[in-house]
Protein backbone atom coordinates (compact mmCIF):
# COMPACT_ATOMS: atom_id res chain seq x y z
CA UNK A 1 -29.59 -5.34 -22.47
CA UNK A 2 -27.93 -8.54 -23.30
CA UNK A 3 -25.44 -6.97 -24.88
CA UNK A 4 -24.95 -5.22 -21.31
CA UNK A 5 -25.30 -8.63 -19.18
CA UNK A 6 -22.44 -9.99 -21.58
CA UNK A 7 -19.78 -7.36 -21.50
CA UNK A 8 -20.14 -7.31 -17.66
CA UNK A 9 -19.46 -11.11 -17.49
CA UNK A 10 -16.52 -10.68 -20.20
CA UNK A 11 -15.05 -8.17 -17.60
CA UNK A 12 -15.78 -10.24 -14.82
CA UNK A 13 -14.03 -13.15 -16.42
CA UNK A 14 -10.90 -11.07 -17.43
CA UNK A 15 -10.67 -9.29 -14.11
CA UNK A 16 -10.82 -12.83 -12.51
CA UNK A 17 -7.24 -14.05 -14.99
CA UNK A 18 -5.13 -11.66 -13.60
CA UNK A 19 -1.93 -12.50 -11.71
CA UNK A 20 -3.77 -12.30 -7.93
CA UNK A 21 -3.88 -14.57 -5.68
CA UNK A 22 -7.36 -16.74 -5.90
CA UNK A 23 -9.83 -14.84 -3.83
CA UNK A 24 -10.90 -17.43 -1.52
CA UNK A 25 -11.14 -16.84 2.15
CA UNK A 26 -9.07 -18.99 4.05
CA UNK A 27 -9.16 -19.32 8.05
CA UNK A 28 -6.88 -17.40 9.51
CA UNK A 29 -4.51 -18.51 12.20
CA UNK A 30 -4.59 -18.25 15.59
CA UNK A 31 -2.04 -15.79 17.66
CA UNK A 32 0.84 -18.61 17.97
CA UNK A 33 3.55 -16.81 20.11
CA UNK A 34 6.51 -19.35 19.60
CA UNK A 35 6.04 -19.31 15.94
CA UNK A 36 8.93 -17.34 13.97
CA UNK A 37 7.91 -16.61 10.40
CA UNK A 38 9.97 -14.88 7.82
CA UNK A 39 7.84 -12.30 6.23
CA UNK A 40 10.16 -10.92 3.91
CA UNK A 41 9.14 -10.59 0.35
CA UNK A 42 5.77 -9.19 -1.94
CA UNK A 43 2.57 -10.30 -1.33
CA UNK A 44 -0.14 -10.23 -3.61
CA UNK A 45 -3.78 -9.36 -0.96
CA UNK A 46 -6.92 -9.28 -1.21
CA UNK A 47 -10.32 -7.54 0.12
CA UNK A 48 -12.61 -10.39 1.16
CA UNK A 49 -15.98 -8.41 2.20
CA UNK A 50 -17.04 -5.51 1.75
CA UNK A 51 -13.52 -3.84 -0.23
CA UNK A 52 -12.46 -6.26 -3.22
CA UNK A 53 -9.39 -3.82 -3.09
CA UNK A 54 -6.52 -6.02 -4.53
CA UNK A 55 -3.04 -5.08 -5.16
CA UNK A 56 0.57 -5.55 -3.20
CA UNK A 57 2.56 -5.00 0.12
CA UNK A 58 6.44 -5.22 0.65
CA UNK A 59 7.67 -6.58 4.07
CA UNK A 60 11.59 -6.27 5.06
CA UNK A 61 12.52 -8.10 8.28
CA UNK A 62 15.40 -8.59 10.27
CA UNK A 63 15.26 -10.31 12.94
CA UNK A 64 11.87 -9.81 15.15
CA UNK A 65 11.56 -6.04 13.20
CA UNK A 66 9.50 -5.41 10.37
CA UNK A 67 9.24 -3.13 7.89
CA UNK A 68 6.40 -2.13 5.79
CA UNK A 69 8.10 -0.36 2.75
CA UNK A 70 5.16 0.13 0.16
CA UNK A 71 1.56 -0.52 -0.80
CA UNK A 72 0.70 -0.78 -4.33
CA UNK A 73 -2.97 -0.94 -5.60
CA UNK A 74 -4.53 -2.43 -8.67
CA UNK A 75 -7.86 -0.49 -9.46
CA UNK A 76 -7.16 3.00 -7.35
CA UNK A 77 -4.63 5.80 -6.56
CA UNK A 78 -5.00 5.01 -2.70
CA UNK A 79 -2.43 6.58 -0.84
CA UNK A 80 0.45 4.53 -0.41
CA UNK A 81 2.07 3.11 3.14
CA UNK A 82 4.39 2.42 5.52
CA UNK A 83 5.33 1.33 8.51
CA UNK A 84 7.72 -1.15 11.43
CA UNK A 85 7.05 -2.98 14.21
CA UNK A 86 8.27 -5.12 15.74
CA UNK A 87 6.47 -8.50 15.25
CA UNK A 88 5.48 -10.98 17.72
CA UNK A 89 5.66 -14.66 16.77
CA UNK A 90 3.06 -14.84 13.87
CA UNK A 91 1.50 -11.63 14.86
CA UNK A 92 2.34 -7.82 13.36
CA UNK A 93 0.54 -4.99 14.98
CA UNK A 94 2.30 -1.76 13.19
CA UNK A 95 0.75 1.61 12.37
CA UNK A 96 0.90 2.39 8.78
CA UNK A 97 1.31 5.93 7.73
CA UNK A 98 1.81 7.66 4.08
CA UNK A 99 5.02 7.05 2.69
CA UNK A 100 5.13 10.58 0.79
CA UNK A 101 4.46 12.20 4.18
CA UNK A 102 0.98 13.39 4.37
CA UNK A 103 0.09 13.33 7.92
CA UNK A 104 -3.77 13.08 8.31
CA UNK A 105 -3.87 9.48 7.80
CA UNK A 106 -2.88 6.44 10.15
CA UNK A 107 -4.20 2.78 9.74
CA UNK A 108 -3.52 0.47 12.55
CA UNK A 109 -2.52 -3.21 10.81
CA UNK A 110 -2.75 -6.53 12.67
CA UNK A 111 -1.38 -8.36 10.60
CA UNK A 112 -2.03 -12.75 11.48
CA UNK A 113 0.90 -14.67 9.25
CA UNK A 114 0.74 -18.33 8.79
CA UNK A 115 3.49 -20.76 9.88
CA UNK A 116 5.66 -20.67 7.57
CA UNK A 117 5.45 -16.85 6.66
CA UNK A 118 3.47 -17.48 2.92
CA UNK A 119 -0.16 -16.35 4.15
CA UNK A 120 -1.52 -13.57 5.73
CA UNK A 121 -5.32 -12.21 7.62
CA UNK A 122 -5.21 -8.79 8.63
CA UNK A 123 -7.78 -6.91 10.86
CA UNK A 124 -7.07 -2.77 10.98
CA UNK A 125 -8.77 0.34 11.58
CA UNK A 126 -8.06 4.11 10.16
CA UNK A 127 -8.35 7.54 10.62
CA UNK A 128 -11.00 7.42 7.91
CA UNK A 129 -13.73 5.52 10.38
CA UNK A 130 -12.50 2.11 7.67
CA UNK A 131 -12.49 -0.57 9.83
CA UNK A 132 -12.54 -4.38 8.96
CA UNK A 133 -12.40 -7.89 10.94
CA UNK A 134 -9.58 -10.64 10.54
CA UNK A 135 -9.56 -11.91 8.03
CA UNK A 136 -11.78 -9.35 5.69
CA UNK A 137 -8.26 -8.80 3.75
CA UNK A 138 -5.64 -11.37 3.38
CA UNK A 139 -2.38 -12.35 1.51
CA UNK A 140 -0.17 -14.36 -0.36
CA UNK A 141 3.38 -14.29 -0.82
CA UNK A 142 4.58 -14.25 -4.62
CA UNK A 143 6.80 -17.39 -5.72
């Protein structure tokens, strides 16, 4: 049994070194329509409560149009996604759809960036009955 406890707080202390972002809820920001973040780049997210899904999201954006060119995952074969919209000061509502073509799943992103474009919250809602409030996943840019 101890053996057990041990191995599953060895794991739980390697899973915890990886290259994520620290997985500690932040507030998220209010819908600031003036704001104008660039959101280019990879972001490294995060499933606060109840999904500790982790793994990656590209944005491209020019000008007030986004693009949503892949979803990676670290710990499943979840379908990967994509998506544009066009966003509107720090907010990104955009339907994300399979990028290999499949077309029996949507999931409709909100996506809440910070000021300067480095942090995310996202609320969103699928066509698998998923569902999850602001802030349950949220990102950080890589440096």
């Amino acid at each position: 049994m101890y053996q057990k406890l041990a191995s599953a707080a060895i794991f739980t202390l390697i899973s915890g070194l990886n290259c994520a972002p620290a997985r500690v809820a932040v507030p998220c920001e209010m819908p600031d329509v003036d704001a104008s973040p660039n959101v280019a780049g990879i972001y490294d997210y995060f499933g606060v409560n109840p999904f500790a899904i982790t793994g990656t999201i590209t944005f491209e954006q020019e000008g007030d149009t986004v693009r949503v060119t892949d979803t990676t995952y670290d710990f499943t074969d979840n379908r990967r996604l994509m998506g544009e919209a066009t966003i509107d000061g720090n907010t990104l509502a955009i339907p994300l759809v399979p990028i290999n073509g499949e077309t029996d799943y949507r999931a409709d992103v909100i996506f809440r960036f910070s000021d300067d474009g480095d942090t995310f919250c996202v609320e969103y809602n699928d066509t698998n009955g998923d569902a999850g409030d602001l802030g349950d996943f949220q990102g950080r840019r890589r440096r």
